[in-house]
Protein backbone atom coordinates (compact mmCIF):
# COMPACT_ATOMS: atom_id res chain seq x y z
CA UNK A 1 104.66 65.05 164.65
CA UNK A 2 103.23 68.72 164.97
CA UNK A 3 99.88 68.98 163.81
CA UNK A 4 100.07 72.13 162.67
CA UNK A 5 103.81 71.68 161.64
CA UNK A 6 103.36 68.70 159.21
CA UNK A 7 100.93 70.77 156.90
CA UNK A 8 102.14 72.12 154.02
CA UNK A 9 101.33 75.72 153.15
CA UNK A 10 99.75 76.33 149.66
CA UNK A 11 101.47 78.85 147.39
CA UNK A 12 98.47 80.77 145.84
CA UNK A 13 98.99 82.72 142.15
CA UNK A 14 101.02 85.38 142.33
CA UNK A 15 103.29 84.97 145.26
CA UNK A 16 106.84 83.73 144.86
CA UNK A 17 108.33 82.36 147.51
CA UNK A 18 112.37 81.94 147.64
CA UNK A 19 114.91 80.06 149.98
CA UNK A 20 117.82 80.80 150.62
CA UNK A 21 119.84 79.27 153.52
CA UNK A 22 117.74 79.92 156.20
CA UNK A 23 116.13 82.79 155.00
CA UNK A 24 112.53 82.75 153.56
CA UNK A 25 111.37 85.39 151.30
CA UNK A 26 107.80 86.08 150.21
CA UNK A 27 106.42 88.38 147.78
CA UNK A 28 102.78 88.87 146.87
CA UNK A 29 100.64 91.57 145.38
CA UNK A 30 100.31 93.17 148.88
CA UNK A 31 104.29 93.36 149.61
CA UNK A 32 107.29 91.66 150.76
CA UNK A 33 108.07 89.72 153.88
CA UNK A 34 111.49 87.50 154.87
CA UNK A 35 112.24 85.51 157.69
CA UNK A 36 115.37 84.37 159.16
CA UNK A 37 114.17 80.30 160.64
CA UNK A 38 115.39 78.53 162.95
CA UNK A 39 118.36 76.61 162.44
CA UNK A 40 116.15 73.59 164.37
CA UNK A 41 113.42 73.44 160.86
CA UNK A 42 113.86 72.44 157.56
CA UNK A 43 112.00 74.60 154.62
CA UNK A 44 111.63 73.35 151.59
CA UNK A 45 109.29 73.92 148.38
CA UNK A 46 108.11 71.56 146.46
CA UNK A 47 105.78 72.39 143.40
CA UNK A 48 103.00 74.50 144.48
CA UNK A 49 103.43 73.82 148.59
CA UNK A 50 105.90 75.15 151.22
CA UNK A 51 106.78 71.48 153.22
CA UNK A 52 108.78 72.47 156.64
CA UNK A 53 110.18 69.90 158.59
CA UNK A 54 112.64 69.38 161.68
CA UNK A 55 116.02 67.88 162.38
CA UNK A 56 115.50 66.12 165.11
CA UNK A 57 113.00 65.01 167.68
CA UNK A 58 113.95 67.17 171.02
CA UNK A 59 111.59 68.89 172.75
CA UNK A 60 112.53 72.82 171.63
CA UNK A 61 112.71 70.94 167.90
CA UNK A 62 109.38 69.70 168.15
CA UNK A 63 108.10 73.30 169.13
CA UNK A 64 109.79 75.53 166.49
CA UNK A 65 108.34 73.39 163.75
CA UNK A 66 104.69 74.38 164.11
CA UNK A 67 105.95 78.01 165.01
CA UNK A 68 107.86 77.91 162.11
CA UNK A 69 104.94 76.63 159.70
CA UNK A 70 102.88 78.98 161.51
CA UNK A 71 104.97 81.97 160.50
CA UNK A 72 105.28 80.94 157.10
CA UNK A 73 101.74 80.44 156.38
CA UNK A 74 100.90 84.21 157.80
CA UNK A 75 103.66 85.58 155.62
CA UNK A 76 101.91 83.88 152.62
CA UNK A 77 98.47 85.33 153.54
CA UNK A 78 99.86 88.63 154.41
CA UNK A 79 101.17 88.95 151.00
CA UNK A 80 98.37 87.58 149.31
CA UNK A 81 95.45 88.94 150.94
CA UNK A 82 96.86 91.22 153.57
CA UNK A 83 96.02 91.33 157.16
CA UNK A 84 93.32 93.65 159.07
CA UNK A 85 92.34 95.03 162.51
CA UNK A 86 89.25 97.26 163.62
CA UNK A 87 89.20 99.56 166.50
CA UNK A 88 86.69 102.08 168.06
CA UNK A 89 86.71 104.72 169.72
CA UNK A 90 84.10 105.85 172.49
CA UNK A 91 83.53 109.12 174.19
CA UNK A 92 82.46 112.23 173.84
CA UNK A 93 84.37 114.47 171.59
CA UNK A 94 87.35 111.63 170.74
CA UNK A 95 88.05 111.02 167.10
CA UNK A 96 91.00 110.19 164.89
CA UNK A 97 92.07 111.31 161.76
CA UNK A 98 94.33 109.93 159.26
CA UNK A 99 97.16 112.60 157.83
CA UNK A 100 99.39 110.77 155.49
CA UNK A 101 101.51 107.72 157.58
CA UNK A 102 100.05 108.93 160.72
CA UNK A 103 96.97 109.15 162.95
CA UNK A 104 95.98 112.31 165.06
CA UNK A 105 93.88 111.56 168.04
CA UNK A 106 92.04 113.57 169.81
CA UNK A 107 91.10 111.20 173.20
CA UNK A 108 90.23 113.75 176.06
CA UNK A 109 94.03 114.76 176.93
CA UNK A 110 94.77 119.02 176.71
CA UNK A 111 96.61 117.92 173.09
CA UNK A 112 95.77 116.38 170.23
CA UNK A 113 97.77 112.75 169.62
CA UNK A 114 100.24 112.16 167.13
CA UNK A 115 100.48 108.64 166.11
CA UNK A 116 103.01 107.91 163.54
CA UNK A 117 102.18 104.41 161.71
CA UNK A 118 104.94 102.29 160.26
CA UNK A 119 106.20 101.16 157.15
CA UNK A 120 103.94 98.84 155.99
CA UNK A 121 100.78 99.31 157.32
CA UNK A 122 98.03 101.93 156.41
CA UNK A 123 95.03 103.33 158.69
CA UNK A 124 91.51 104.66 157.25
CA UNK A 125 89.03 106.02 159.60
CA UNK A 126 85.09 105.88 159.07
CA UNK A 127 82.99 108.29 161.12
CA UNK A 128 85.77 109.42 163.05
CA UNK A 129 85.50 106.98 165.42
CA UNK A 130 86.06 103.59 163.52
CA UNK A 131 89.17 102.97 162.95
CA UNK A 132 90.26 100.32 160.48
CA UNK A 133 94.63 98.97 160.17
CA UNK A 134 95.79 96.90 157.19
CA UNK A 135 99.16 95.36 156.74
CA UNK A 136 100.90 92.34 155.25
CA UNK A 137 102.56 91.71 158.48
CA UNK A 138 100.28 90.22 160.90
CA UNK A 139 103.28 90.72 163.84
CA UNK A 140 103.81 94.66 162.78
CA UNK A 141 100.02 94.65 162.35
CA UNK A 142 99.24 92.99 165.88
CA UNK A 143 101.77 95.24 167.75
CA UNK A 144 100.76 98.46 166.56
CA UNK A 145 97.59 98.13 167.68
CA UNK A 146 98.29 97.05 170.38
CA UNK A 147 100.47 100.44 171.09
CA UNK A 148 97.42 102.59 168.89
CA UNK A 149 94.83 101.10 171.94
CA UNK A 150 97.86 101.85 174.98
CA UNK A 151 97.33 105.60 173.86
CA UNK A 152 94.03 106.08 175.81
CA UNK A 153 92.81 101.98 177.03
CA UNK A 154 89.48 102.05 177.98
CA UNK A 155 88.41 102.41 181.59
CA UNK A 156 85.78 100.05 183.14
CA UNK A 157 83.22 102.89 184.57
CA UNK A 158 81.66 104.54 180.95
CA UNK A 159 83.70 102.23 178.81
CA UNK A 160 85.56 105.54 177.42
CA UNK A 161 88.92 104.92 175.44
CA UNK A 162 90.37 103.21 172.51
CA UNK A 163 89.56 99.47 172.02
CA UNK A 164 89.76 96.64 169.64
CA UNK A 165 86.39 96.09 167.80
CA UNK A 166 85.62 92.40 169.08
CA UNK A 167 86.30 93.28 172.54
CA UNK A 168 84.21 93.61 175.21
CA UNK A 169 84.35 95.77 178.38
CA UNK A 170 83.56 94.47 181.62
CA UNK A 171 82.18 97.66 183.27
CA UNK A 172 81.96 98.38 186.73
CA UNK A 173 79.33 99.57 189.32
CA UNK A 174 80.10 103.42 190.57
CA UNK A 175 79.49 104.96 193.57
CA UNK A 176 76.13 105.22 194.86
CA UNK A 177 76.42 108.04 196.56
CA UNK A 178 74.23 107.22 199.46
CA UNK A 179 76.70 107.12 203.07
């Protein structure tokens, strides 16, 4: 058995979780998520616990199941609690700013940055250069970040650019200079 796939997920207050086929849909104070699974799991609720399970014992089987639970148990956060990502921004003169569902950067090109966010997930920017995303959907979360930090990624000499808040920056040595 998957360790991961053989725990149930707990159904907190307030979200409602419904099955139908093999469509799962989840809705929570924070929003609404559905997925379509895997004809290779099982998901069932019982009582206050989502229980997914597989058909059979192959090896693709046997790795969908903890995927599966996996998803399942972010959609149930995401709509509970929600999902967030920080982000910085170093160098001189670059700062965002959040206009309505999108996020104007201003990173050291000749133009400012238009960034449009998507449905679902909201931006708010402290001191211009902390930058904070929150969505239900940790997937739609994850990849526009990842797209938010591809706009300027940050170069290893003076660490300038757009990065995620935990990482770190292996910088580099430059020229000395001397011939």
């Amino acid at each position: 058995m998957s360790r991961i796939g053989k725990q149930p997920v707990a159904i907190p207050d307030k979200v409602k979780v419904t099955i139908s086929g093999q469509n799962v849909k989840v809705e929570g104070p924070k929003g609404k998520l559905d997925f379509s699974v895997n004809p290779r799991a099982k998901v069932a609720v019982s009582g206050k616990e989502i229980i997914i399970s597989r058909v059979n014992e192959e090896r693709e089987t046997r790795a969908v199941h903890g995927l599966t639970r996996a998803i399942v148990a972010n959609m149930v956060k995401g709509v509970s609690t929600g999902f967030h990502r920080g982000m910085e921004i170093n160098g001189v003169g670059f700062r965002a700013e959040v206009k309505g569902q999108s996020i104007t950067l201003t990173v050291g090109y000749s133009h400012p940055v238009e960034f449009p966010l998507p449905p679902g997930i909201t931006a708010e920017v402290e001191k211009q250069t902390k930058l904070t995303l929150h969505g239900a959907d940790k997937q739609l979360l994850g990849a526009t970040v990842a797209k938010l930090r591809a706009v300027r990624p940050p170069e290893p000499y003076k660490g300038k650019g757009i990065k995620y808040t935990e990482e770190h920056i292996i910088r580099k040595e430059g020229k000395t200079g001397a011939g």
